[in-house]
Protein backbone atom coordinates (compact mmCIF):
# COMPACT_ATOMS: atom_id res chain seq x y z
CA UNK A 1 0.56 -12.96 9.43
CA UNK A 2 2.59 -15.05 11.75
CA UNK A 3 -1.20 -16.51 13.69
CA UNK A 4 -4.02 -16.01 12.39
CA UNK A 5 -7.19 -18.22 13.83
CA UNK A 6 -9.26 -19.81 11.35
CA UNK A 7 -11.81 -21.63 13.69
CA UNK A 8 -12.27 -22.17 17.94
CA UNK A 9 -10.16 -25.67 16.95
CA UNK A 10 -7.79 -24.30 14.09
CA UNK A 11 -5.40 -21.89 13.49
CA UNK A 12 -2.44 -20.51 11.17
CA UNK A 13 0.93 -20.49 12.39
CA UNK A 14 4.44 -19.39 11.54
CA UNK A 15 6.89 -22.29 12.03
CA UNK A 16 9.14 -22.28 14.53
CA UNK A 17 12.64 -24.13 14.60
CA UNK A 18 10.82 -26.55 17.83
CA UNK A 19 7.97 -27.66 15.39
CA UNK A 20 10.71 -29.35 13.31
CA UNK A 21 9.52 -33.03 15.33
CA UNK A 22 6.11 -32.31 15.34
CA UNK A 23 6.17 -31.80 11.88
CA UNK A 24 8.54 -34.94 10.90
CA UNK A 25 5.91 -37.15 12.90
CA UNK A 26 3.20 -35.92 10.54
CA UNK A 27 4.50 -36.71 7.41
CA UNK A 28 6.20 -39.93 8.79
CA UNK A 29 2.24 -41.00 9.81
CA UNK A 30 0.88 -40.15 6.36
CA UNK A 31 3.83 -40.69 4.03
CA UNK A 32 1.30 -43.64 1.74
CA UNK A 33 -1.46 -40.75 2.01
CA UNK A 34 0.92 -37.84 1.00
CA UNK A 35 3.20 -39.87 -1.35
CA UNK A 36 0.52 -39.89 -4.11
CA UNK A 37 0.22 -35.96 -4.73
CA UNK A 38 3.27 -34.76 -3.22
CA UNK A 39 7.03 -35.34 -4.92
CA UNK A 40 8.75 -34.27 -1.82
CA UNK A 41 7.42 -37.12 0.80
CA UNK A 42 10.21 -39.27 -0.13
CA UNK A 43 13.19 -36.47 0.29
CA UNK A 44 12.14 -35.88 3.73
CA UNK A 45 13.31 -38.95 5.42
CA UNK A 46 14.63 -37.64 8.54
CA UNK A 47 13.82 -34.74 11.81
CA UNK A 48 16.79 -32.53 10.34
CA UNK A 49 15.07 -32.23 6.87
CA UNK A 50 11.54 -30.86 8.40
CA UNK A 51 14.09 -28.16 10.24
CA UNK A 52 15.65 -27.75 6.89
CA UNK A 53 12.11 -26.81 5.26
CA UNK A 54 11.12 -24.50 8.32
CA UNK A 55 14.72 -22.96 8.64
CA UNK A 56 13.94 -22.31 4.59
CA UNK A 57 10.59 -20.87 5.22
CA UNK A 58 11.45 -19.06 7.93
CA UNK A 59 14.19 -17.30 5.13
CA UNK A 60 11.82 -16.99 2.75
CA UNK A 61 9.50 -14.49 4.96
CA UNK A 62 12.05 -12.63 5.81
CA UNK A 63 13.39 -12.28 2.24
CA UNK A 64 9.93 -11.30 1.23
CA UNK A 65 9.10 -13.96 -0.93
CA UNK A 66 6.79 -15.68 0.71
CA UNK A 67 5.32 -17.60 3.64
CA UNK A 68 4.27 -21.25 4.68
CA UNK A 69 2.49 -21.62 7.84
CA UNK A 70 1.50 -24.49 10.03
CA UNK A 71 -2.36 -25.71 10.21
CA UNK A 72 -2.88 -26.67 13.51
CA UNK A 73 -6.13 -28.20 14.65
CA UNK A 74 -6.72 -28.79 18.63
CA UNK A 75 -3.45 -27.74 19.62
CA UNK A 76 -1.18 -30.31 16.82
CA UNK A 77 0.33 -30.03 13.67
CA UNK A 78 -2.23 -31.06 10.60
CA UNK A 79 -0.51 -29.90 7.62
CA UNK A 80 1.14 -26.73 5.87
CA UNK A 81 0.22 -24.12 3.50
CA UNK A 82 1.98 -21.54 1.59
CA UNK A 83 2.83 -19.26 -0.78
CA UNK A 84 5.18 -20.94 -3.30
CA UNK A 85 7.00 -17.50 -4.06
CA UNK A 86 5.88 -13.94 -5.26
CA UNK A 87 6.11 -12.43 -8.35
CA UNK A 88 6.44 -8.47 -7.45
CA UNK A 89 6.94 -7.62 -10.80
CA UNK A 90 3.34 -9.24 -12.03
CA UNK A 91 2.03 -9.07 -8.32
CA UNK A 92 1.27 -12.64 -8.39
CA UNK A 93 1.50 -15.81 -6.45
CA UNK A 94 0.37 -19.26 -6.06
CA UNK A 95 -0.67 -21.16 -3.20
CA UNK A 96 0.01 -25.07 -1.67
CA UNK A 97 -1.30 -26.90 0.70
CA UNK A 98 -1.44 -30.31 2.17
CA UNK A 99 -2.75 -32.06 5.63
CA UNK A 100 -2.67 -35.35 7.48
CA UNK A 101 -5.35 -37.58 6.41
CA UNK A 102 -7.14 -38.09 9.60
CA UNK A 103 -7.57 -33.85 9.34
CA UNK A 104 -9.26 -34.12 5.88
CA UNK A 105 -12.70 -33.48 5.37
CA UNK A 106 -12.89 -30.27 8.33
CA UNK A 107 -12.79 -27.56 6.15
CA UNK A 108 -9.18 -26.90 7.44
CA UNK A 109 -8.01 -26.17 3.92
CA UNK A 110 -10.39 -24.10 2.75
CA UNK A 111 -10.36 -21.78 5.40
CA UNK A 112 -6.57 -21.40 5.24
CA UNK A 113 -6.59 -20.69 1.58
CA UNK A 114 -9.00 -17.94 2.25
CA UNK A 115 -6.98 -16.57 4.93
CA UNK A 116 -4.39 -16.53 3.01
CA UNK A 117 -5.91 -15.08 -0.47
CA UNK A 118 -7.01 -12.21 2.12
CA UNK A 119 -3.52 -11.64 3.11
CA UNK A 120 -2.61 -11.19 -0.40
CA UNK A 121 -4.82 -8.98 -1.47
CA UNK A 122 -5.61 -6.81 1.30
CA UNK A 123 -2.07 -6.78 2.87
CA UNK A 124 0.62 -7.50 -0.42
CA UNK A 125 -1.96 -6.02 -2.57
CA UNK A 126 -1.22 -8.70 -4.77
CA UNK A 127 -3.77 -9.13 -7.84
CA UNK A 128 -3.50 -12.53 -8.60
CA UNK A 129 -3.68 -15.94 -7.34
CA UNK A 130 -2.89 -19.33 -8.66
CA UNK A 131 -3.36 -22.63 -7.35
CA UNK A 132 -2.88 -25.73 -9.20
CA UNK A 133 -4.14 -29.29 -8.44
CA UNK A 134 -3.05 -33.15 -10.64
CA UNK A 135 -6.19 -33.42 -12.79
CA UNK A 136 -6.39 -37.07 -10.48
CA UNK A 137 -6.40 -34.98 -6.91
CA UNK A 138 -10.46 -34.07 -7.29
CA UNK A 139 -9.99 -33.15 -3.08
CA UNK A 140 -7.60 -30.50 -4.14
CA UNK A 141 -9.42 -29.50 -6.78
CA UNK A 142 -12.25 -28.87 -5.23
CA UNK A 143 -10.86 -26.09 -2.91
CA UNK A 144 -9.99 -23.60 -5.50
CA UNK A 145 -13.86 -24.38 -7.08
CA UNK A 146 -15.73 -23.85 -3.80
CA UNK A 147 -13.61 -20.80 -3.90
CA UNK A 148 -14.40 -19.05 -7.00
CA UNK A 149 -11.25 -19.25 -8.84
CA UNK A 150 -11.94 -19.75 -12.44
CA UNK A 151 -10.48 -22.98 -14.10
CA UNK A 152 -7.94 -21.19 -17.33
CA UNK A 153 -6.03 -24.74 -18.46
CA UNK A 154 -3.98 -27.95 -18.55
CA UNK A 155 -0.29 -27.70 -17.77
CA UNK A 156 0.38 -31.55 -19.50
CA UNK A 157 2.82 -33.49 -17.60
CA UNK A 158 3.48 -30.97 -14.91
CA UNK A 159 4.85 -32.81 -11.80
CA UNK A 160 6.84 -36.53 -11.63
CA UNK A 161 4.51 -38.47 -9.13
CA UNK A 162 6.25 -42.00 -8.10
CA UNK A 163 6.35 -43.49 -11.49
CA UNK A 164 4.35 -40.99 -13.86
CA UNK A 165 3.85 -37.82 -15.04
CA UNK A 166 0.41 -36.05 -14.16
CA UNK A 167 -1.06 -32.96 -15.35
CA UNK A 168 -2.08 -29.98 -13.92
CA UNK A 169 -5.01 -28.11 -13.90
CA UNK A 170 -4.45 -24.26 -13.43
CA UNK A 171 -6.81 -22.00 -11.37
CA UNK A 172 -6.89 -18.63 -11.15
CA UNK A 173 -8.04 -15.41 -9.07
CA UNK A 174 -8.08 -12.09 -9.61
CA UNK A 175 -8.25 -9.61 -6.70
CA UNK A 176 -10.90 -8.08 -8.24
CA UNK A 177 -13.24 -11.28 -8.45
CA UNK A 178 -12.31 -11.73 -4.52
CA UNK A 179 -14.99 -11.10 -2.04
């Protein structure tokens, strides 16, 4: 899956090395927004370290373990998504996502996520899926309710946000309980 259109104004795209400003301008114009879910915001403080992530991504796919695309929505940048990594052994994976804060409330998310659970069933034939949310984000939780993945637990203090620890709640899908 290096495009895959989700919408006439959205699509999913593999990063290329030239998307590396693009990108940098986006989380530049929502660090506040993306500072209080993500841990990373801070780290990227410069053009070169938006490369670094897409030069790493672009590695990962072709190691096989696996794949962050762009969300782009009327032709610009609005946020990533991604396999973390994949387990081959347990077939098994677990999906983030984030987007600009003026491309919130679209449906953007959603349908990536489900373009991307298709992809790993149908094409890995993976049989699970993970995604977990900071029992605070109730945005990002929402997207793996609305999309049938069953709630299994608490992962307490999970992730260093700012200045505090935050839990995580852990969601689940099964290939089998996919459309």
């Amino acid at each position: 899956m290096l495009s895959y259109k989700l919408s006439d104004d959205a699509e999913l795209k593999f990063f290329e090395p030239k998307d590396a400003e693009e990108l940098f301008a986006l989380v530049e114009e929502n660090r506040d927004f993306l500072r209080a879910w993500l841990p990373w915001v801070d780290k990227n403080k410069k053009v070169e370290d938006s490369r670094n992530f897409i030069n790493s991504t672009r590695k990962q796919f072709a190691e096989n373990q696996g794949l962050h695309l762009g969300i782009w929505y009327r032709g610009q940048i609005a946020g990533v998504i991604g396999f973390h990594g994949i387990d081959w052994g347990n077939k098994s994976t677990s999906i983030g996502y984030w987007l600009g804060e003026k491309y919130t409330g679209k449906g953007l998310i959603t349908k990536a996520c489900r373009a991307l659970i298709d992809y790993s069933f149908k094409e890995w034939k993976l049989h699970r899926v993970e995604i977990r949310c900071s029992v605070e984000n109730r945005k990002s939780m929402a997207i793996p309710e609305r999309l049938g993945f069953k709630e299994e637990g608490l992962v307490r203090e999970a992730e260093w946000l700012e200045n505090y620890f935050t839990d995580h709640i852990v969601y689940g899908l099964l290939a089998s309980e996919w459309e």
